[in-house]
Protein backbone atom coordinates (compact mmCIF):
# COMPACT_ATOMS: atom_id res chain seq x y z
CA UNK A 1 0.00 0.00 0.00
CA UNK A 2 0.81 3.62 -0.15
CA UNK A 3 -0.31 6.07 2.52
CA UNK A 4 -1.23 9.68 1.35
CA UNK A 5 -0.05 12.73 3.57
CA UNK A 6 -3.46 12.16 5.31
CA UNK A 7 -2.58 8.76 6.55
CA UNK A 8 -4.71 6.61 4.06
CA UNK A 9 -3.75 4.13 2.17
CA UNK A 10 -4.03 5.56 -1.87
CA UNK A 11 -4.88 2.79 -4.29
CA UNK A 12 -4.61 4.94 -7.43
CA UNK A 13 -1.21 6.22 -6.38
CA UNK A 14 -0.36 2.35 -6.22
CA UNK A 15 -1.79 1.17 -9.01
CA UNK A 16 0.26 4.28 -11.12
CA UNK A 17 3.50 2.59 -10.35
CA UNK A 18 4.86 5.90 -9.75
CA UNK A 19 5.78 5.82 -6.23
CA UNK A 20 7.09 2.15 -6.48
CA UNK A 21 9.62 3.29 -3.61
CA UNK A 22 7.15 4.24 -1.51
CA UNK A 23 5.41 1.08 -1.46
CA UNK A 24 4.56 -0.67 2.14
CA UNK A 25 3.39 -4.12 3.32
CA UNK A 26 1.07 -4.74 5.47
CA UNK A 27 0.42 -8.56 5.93
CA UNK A 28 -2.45 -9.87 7.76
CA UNK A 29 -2.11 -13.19 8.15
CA UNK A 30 -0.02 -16.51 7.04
CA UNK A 31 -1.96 -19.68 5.44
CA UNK A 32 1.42 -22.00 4.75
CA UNK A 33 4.44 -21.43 6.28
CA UNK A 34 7.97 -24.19 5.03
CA UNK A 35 5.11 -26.06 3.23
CA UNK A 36 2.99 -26.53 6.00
CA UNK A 37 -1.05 -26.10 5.66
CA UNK A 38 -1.52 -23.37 8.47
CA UNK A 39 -5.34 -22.81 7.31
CA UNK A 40 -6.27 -25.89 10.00
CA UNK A 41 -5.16 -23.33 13.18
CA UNK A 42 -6.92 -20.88 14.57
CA UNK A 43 -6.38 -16.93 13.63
CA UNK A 44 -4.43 -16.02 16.73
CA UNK A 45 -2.49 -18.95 16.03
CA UNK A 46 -1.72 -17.80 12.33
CA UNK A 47 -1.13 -14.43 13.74
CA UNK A 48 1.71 -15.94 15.89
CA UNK A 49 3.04 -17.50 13.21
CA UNK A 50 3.41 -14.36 10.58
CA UNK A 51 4.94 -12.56 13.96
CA UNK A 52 7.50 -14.86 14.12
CA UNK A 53 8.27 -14.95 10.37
CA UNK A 54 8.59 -11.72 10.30
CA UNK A 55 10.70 -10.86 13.44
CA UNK A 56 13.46 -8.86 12.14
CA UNK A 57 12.04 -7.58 9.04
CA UNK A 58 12.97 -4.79 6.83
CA UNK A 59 11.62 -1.60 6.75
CA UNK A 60 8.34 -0.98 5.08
CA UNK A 61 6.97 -3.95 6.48
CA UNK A 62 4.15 -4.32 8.96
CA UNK A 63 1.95 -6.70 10.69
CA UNK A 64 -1.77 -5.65 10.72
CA UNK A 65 -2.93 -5.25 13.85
CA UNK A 66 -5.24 -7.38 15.45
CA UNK A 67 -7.61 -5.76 17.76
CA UNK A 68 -9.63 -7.73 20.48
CA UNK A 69 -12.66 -6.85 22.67
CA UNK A 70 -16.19 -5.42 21.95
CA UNK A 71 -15.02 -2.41 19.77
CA UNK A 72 -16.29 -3.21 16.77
CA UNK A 73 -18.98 -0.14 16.76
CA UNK A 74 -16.14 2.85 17.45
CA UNK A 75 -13.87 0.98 14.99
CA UNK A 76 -16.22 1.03 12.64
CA UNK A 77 -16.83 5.02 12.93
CA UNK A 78 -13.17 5.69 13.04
CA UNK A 79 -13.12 3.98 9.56
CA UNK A 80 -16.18 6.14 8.29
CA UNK A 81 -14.62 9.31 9.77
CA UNK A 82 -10.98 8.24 7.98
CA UNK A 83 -12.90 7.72 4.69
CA UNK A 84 -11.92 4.49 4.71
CA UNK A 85 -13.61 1.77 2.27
CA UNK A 86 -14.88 -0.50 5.38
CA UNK A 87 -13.35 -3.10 7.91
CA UNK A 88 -13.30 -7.30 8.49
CA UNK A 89 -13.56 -8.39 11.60
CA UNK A 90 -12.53 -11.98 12.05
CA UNK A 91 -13.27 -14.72 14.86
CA UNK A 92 -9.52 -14.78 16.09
CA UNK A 93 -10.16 -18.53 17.80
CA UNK A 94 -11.31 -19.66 14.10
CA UNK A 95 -9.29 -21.85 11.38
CA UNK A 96 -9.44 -20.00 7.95
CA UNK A 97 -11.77 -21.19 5.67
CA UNK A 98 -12.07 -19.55 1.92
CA UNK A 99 -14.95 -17.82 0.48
CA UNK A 100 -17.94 -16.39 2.72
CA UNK A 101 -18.01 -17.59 5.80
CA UNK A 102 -19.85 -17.07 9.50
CA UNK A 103 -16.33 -17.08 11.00
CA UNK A 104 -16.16 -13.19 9.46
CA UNK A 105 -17.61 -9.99 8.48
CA UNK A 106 -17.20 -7.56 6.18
CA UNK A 107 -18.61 -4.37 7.00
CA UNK A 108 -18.58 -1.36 4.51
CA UNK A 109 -18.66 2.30 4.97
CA UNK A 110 -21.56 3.36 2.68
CA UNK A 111 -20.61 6.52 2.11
CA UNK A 112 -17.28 5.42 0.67
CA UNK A 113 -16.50 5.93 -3.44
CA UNK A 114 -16.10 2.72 -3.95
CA UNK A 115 -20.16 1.81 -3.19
CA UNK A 116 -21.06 4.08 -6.12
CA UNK A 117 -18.47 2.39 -8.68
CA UNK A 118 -20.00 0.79 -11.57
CA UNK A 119 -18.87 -2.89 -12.77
């Protein structure tokens, strides 16, 4: 991603390819790790797992934080008030599991551009 002067991540700037240098990673979570099938553990398990394989990275790199608790609600207006696109929120004691699923939510900010794009 690439984070405007505002703080938000700028998907056009990205896509451009013209600030290649200014690129950051943010990675959220790890589904094989030396060939092994993590996608059987649990999300904080996963989580503990992309720590450690990334202790010691380089700059530009980041782990996503994970935030616990009942804070969904004043998450979810920080995100509308950033002009952010929306959130996930994710059952951290859950194995992954691909496509839709119970075990998460996606929650969107309607007021966001993306809601009025045409496909």
């Amino acid at each position: 991603m690439i984070l405007g002067v505002d703080g938000v991540s700028d998907f056009n700037a990205l896509h451009s390819r013209q600030h290649d240098e200014e690129v950051q990673l943010y990675a959220f979570d790890v589904l094989a790790l030396g060939g092994e099938d993590l996608r059987p553990l649990s999300l904080a398990m996963r989580k503990t797992n992309l720590a450690r394989l990334l202790r010691g990275r380089p700059d530009g790199m980041f782990i996503a934080p994970f935030e616990t608790g009942e804070i969904g609600p004043d998450l979810f207006g920080a995100v509308c008030r950033m002009g952010l696109e929306g959130l996930v929120s994710k059952r951290r004691d859950r194995r992954y599991s691909g496509g839709r699923s119970k075990d998460w939510i996606k929650v969107k900010n309607r007021t966001h551009p993306a809601m009025a794009r045409e496909f």
